[in-house]
C-alpha atoms as a PDB file:
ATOM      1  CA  UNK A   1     101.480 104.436  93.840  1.00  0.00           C
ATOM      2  CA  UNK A   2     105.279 104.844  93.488  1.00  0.00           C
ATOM      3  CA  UNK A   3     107.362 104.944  90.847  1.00  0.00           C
ATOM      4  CA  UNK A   4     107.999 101.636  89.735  1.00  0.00           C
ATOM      5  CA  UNK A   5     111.810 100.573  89.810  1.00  0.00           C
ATOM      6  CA  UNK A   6     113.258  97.216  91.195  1.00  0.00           C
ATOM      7  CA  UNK A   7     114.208  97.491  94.086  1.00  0.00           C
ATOM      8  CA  UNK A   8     110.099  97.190  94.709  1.00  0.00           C
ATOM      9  CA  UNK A   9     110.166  93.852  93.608  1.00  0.00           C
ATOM     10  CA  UNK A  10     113.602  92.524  95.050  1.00  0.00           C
ATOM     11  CA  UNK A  11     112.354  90.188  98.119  1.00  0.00           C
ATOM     12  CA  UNK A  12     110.603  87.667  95.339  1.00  0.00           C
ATOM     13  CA  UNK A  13     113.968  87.142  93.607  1.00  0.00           C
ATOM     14  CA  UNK A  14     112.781  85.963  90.344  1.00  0.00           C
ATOM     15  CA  UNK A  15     112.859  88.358  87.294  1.00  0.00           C
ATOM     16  CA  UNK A  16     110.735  86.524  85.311  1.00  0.00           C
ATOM     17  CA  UNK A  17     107.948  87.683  87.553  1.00  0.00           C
ATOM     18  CA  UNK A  18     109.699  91.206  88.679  1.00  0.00           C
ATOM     19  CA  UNK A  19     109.541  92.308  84.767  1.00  0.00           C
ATOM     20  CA  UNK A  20     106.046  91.391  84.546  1.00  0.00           C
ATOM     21  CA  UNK A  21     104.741  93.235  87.772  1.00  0.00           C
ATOM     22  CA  UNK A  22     106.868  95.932  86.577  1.00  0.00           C
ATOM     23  CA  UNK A  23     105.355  95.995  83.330  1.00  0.00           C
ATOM     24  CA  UNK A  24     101.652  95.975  84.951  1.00  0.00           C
ATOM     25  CA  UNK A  25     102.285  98.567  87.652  1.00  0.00           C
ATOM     26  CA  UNK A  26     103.595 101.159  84.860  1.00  0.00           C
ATOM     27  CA  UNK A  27     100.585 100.271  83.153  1.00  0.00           C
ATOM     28  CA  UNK A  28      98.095 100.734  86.165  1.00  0.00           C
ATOM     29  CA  UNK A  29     100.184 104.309  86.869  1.00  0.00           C
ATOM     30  CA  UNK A  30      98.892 105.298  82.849  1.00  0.00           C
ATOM     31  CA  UNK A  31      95.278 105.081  84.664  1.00  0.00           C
ATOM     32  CA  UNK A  32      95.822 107.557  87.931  1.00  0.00           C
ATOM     33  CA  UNK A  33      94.681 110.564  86.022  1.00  0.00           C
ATOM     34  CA  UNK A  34      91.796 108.710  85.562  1.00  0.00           C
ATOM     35  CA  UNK A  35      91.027 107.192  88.465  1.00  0.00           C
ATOM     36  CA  UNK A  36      91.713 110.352  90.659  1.00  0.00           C
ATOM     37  CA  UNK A  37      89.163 112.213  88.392  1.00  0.00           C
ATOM     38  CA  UNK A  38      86.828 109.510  89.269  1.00  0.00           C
ATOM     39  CA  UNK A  39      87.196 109.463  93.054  1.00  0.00           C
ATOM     40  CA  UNK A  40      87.677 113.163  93.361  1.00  0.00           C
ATOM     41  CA  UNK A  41      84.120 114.135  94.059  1.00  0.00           C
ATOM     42  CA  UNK A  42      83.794 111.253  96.159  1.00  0.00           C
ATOM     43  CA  UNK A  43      86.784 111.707  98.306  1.00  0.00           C
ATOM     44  CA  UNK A  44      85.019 113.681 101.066  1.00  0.00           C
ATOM     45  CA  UNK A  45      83.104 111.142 101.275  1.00  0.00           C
ATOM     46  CA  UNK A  46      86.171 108.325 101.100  1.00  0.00           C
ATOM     47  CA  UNK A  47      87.937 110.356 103.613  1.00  0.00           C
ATOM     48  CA  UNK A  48      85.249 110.767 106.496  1.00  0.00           C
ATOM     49  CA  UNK A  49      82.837 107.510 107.325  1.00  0.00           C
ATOM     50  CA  UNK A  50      83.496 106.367 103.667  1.00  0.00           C
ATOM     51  CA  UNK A  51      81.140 105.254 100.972  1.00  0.00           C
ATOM     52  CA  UNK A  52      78.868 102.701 100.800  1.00  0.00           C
ATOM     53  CA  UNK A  53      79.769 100.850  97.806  1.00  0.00           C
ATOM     54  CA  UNK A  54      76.984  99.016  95.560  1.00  0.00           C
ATOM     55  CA  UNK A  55      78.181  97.206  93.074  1.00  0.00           C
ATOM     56  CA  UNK A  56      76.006  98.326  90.054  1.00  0.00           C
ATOM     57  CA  UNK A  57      76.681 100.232  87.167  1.00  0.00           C
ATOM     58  CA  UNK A  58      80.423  99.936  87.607  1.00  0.00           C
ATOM     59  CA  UNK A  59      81.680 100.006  84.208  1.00  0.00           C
ATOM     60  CA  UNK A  60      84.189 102.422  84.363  1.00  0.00           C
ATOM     61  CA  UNK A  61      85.942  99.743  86.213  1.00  0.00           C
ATOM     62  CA  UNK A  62      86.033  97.479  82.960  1.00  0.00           C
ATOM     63  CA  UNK A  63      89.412  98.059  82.216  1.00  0.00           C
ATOM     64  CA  UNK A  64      90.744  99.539  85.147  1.00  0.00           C
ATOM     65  CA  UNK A  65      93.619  97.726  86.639  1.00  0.00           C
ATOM     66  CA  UNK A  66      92.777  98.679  90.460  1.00  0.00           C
ATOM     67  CA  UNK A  67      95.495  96.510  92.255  1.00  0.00           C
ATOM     68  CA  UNK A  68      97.400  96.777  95.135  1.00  0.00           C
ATOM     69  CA  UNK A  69     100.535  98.889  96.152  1.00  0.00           C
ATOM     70  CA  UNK A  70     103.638  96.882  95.267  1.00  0.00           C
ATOM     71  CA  UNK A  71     104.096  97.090  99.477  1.00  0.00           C
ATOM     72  CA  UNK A  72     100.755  95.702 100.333  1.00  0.00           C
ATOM     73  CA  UNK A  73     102.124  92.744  97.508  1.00  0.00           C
ATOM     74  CA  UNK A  74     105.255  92.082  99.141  1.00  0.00           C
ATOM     75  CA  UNK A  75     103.381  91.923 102.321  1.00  0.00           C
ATOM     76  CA  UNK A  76     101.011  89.435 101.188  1.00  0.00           C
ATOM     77  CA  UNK A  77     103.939  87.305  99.766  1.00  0.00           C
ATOM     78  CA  UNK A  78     105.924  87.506 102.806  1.00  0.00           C
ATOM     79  CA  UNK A  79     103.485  86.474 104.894  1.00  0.00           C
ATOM     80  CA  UNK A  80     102.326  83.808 102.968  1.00  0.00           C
ATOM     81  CA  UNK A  81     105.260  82.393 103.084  1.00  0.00           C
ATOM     82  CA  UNK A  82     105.716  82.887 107.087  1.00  0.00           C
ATOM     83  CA  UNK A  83     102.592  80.946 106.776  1.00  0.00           C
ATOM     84  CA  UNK A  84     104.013  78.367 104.993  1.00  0.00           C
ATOM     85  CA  UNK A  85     100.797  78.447 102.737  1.00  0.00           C
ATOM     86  CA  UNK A  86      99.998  75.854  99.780  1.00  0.00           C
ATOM     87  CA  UNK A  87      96.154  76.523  99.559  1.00  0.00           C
ATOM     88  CA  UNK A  88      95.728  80.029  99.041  1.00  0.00           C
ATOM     89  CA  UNK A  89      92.337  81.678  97.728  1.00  0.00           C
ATOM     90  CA  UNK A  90      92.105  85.072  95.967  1.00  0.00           C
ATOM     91  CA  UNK A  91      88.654  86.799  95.537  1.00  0.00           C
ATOM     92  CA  UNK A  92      89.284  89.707  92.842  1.00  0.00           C
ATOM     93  CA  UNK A  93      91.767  88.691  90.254  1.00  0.00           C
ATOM     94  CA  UNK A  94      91.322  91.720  88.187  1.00  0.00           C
ATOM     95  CA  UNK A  95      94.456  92.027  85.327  1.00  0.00           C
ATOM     96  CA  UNK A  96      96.212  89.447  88.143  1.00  0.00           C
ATOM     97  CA  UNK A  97      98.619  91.938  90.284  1.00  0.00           C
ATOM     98  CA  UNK A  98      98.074  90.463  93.311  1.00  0.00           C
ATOM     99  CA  UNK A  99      97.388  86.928  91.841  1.00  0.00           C
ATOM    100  CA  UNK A 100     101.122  86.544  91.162  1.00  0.00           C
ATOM    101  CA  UNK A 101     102.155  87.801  94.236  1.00  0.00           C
ATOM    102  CA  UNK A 102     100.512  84.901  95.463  1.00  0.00           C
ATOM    103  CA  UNK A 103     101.559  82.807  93.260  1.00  0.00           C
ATOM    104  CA  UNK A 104     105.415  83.029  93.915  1.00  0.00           C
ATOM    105  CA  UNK A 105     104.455  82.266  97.672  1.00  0.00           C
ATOM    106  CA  UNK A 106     102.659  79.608  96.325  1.00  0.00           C
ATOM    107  CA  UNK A 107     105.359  78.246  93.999  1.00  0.00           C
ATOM    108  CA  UNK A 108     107.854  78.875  96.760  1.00  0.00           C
ATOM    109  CA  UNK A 109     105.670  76.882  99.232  1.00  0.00           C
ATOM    110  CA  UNK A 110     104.823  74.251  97.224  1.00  0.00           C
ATOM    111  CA  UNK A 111     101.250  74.916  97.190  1.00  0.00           C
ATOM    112  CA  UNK A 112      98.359  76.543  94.254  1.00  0.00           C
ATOM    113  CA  UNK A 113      96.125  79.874  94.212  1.00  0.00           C
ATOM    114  CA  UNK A 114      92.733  79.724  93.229  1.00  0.00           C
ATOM    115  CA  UNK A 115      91.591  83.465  91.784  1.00  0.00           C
ATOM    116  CA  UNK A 116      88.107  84.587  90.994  1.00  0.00           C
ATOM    117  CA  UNK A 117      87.364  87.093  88.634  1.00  0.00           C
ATOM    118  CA  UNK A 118      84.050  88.104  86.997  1.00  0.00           C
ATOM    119  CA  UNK A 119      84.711  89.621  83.621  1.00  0.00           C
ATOM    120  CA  UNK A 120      85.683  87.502  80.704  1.00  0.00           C
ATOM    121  CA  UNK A 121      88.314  89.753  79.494  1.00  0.00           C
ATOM    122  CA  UNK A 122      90.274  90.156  82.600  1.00  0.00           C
ATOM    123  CA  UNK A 123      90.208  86.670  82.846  1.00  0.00           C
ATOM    124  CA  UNK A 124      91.769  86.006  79.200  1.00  0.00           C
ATOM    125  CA  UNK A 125      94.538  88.896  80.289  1.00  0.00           C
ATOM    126  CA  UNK A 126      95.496  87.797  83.790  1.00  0.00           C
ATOM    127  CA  UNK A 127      95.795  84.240  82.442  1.00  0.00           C
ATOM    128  CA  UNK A 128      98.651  85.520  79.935  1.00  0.00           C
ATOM    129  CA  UNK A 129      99.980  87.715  82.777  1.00  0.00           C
ATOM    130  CA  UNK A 130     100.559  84.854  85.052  1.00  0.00           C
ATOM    131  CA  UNK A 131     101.823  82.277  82.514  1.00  0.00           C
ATOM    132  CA  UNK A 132     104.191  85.658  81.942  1.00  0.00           C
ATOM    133  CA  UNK A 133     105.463  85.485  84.951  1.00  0.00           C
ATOM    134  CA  UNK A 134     105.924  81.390  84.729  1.00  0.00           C
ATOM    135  CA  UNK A 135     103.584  80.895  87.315  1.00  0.00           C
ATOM    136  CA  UNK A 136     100.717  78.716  85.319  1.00  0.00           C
ATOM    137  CA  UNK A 137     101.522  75.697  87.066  1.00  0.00           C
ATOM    138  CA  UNK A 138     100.640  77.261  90.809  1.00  0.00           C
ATOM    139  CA  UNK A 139      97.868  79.680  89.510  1.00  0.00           C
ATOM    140  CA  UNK A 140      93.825  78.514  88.621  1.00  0.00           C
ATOM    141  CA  UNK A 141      92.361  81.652  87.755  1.00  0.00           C
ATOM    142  CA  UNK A 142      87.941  80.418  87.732  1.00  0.00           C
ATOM    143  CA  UNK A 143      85.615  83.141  85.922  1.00  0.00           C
ATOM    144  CA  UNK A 144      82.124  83.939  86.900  1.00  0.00           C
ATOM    145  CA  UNK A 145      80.724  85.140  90.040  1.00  0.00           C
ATOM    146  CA  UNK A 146      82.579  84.460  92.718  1.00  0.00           C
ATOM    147  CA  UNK A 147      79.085  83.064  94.941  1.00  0.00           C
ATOM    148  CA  UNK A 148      79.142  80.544  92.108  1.00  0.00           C
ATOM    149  CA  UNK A 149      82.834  79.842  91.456  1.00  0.00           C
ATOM    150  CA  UNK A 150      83.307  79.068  95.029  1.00  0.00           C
ATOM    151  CA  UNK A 151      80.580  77.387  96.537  1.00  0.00           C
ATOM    152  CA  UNK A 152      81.749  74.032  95.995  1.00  0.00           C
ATOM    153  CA  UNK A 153      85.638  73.330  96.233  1.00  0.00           C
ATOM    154  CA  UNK A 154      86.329  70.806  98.127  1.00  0.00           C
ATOM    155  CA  UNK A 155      89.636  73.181  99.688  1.00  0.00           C
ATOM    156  CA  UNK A 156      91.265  73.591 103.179  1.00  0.00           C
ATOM    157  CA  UNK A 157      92.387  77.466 103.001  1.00  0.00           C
ATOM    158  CA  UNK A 158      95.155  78.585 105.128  1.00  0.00           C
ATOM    159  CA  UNK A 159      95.434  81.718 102.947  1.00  0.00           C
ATOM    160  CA  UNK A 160      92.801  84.075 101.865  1.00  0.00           C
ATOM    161  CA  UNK A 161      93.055  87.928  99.961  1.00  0.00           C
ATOM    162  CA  UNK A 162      89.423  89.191  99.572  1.00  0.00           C
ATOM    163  CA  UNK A 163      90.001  92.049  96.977  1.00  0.00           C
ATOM    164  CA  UNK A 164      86.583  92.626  95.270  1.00  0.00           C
ATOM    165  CA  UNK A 165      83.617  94.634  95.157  1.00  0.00           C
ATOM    166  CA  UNK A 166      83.587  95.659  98.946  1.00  0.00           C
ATOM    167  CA  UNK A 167      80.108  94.917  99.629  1.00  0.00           C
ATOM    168  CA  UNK A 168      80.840  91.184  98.282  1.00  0.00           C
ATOM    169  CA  UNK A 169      83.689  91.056 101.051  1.00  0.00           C
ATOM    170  CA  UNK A 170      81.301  89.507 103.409  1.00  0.00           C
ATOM    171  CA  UNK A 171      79.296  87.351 101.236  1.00  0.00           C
ATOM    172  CA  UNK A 172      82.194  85.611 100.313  1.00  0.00           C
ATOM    173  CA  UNK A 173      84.042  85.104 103.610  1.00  0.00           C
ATOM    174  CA  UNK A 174      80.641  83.332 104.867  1.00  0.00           C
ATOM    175  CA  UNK A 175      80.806  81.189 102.015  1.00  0.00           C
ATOM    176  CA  UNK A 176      84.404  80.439 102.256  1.00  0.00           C
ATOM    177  CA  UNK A 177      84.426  80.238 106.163  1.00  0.00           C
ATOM    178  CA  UNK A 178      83.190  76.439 106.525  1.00  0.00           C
ATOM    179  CA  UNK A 179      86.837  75.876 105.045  1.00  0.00           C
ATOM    180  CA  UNK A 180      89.351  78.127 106.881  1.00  0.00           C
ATOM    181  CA  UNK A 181      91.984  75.941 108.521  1.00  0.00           C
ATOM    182  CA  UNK A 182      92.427  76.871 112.011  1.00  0.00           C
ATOM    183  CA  UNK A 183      95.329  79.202 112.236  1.00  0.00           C
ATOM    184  CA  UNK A 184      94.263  80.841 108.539  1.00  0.00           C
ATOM    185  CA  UNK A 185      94.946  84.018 107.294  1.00  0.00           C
ATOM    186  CA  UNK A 186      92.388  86.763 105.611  1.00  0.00           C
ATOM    187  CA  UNK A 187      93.441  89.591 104.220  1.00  0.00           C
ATOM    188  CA  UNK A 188      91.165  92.467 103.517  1.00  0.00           C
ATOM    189  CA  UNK A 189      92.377  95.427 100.893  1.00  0.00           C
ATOM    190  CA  UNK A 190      90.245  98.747 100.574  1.00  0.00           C
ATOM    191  CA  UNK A 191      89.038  98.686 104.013  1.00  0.00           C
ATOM    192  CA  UNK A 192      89.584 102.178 104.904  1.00  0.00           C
ATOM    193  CA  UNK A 193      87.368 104.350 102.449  1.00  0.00           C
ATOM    194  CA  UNK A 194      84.482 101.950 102.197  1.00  0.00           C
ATOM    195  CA  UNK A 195      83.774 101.233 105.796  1.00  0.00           C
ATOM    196  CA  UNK A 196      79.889 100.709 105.294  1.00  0.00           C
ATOM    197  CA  UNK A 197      80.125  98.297 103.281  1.00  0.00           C
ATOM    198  CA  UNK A 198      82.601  96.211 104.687  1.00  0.00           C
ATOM    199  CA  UNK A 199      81.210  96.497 108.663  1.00  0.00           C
ATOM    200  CA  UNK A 200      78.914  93.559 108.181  1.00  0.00           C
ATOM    201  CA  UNK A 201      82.757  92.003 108.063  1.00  0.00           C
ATOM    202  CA  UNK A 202      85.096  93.500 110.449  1.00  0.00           C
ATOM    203  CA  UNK A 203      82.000  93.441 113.101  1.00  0.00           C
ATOM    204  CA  UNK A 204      82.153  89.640 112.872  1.00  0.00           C
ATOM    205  CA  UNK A 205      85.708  89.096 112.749  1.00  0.00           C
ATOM    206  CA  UNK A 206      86.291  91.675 115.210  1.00  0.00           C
ATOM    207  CA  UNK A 207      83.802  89.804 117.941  1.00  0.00           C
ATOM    208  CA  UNK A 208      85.981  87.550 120.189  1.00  0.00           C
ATOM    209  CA  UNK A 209      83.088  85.276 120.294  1.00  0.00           C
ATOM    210  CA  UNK A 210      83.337  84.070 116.505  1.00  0.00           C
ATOM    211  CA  UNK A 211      86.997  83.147 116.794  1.00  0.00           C
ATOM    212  CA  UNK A 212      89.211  85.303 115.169  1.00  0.00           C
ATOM    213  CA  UNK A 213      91.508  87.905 115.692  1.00  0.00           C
ATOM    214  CA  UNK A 214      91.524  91.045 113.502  1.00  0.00           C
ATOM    215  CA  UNK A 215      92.962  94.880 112.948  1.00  0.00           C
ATOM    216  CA  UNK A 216      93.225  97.596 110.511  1.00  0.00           C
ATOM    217  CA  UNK A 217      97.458  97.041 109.782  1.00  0.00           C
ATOM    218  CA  UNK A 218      99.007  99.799 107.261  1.00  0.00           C
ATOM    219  CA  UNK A 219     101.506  98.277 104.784  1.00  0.00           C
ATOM    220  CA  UNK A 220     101.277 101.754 102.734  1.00  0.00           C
ATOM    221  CA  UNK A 221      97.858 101.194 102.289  1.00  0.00           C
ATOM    222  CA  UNK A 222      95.337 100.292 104.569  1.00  0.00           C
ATOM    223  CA  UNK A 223      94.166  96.785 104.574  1.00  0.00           C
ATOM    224  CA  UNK A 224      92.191  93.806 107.555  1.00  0.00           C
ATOM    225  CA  UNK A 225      94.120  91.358 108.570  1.00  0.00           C
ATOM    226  CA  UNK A 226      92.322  88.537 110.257  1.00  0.00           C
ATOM    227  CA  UNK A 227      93.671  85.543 111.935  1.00  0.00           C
ATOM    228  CA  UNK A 228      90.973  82.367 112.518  1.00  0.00           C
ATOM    229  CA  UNK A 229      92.201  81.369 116.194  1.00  0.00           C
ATOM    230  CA  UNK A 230      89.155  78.525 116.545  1.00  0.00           C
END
């Protein structure tokens, strides 16, 4: 990750929200010793036909911030609001990087996220996070399993980041799928690295015949980006 200064941060052109992804991202870089000690005897692996990831026994991720590069987040926000979109979905809130990335596209669209995240006290610190950053009003953050937390919102997607456990990438864009808007976007982060778990995926959305359009893109960091064309 880089070194956090804010010119990073310049395209959302609100500070409120600038000073509080700076704050996080110097907090995440506190973790990279950590983190790179973790992966390090896994990174042949991560590096070659990566690893399948099974999400058990993952408590070392407990307080680990894990969130995108500040590119892949300007990305996201720029092309949400290309997109013009007001109902954007989030799978993997975490400590809520990403979630108020999408937020300011939200707010600037006129629109609301809807996050997912799993453990209780993520949840309790992403909600302070985003009201932080003044984005409460344009933010729902839901906690519990995301198979649960989803199944039944009655929501039109036109934007979707899928940024959990990769072999839950799947499993959630089936359950999701019955409400992509034609013309939605679905972004994928971690897809390089962890390419068995996350084939069941890019096999479907890469098949013509299912009605998408998708690709590896590279803003820094690897990540899908799918387009629903049908």
């Amino acid at each position: 990750m880089p070194k956090v200064t804010p010119e990073l941060f310049r395209v959302l052109n609100d500070p409120k929200v600038e000073a509080t992804l700076s704050r996080l991202y110097k907090a995440a870089l506190k973790q990279g010793w950590s983190m790179v000690f973790h992966f390090l005897p896994k990174a042949f692996k991560m590096y070659g036909k990566g690893i399948d990831w099974k999400t058990e026994n993952e408590r070392f991720y407990d307080d680990k911030y894990t969130p995108i590069l500040p590119y892949q987040g300007e990305f996201l926000y720029m092309q949400a609001r290309a997109l013009g979109a007001k109902n954007i979905l989030e799978f993997g809130t975490s400590y809520g990087i990403s979630t108020i990335y999408l937020g300011k596209a939200a707010k600037d669209n006129g629109g609301k996220v809807i996050s997912t995240e799993y453990l209780p006290h993520k949840v309790k610190i992403a909600r302070e996070n985003i009201a932080e950053a003044g984005l409460s009003d344009y933010v729902q953050v839901l906690e519990g399993d995301a198979m649960e937390t989803l199944k039944d919102l009655d929501v039109l997607w036109d934007f979707v980041l899928l940024d959990g456990w990769p072999d839950m990438v799947h499993p959630v864009f089936k359950l999701i799928e019955p409400n992509l808007k034609k013309g939605a976007v679905i972004a994928v982060d971690d897809i390089v690295g962890f390419q068995p778990s996350t084939k069941d995926y890019t096999d479907y959305v890469r098949n013509p015949e299912n009605g998408y359009l998708s690709t590896t893109i590279y803003p820094k960091k690897a990540m899908e980006f799918t387009i629903k064309i049908k």
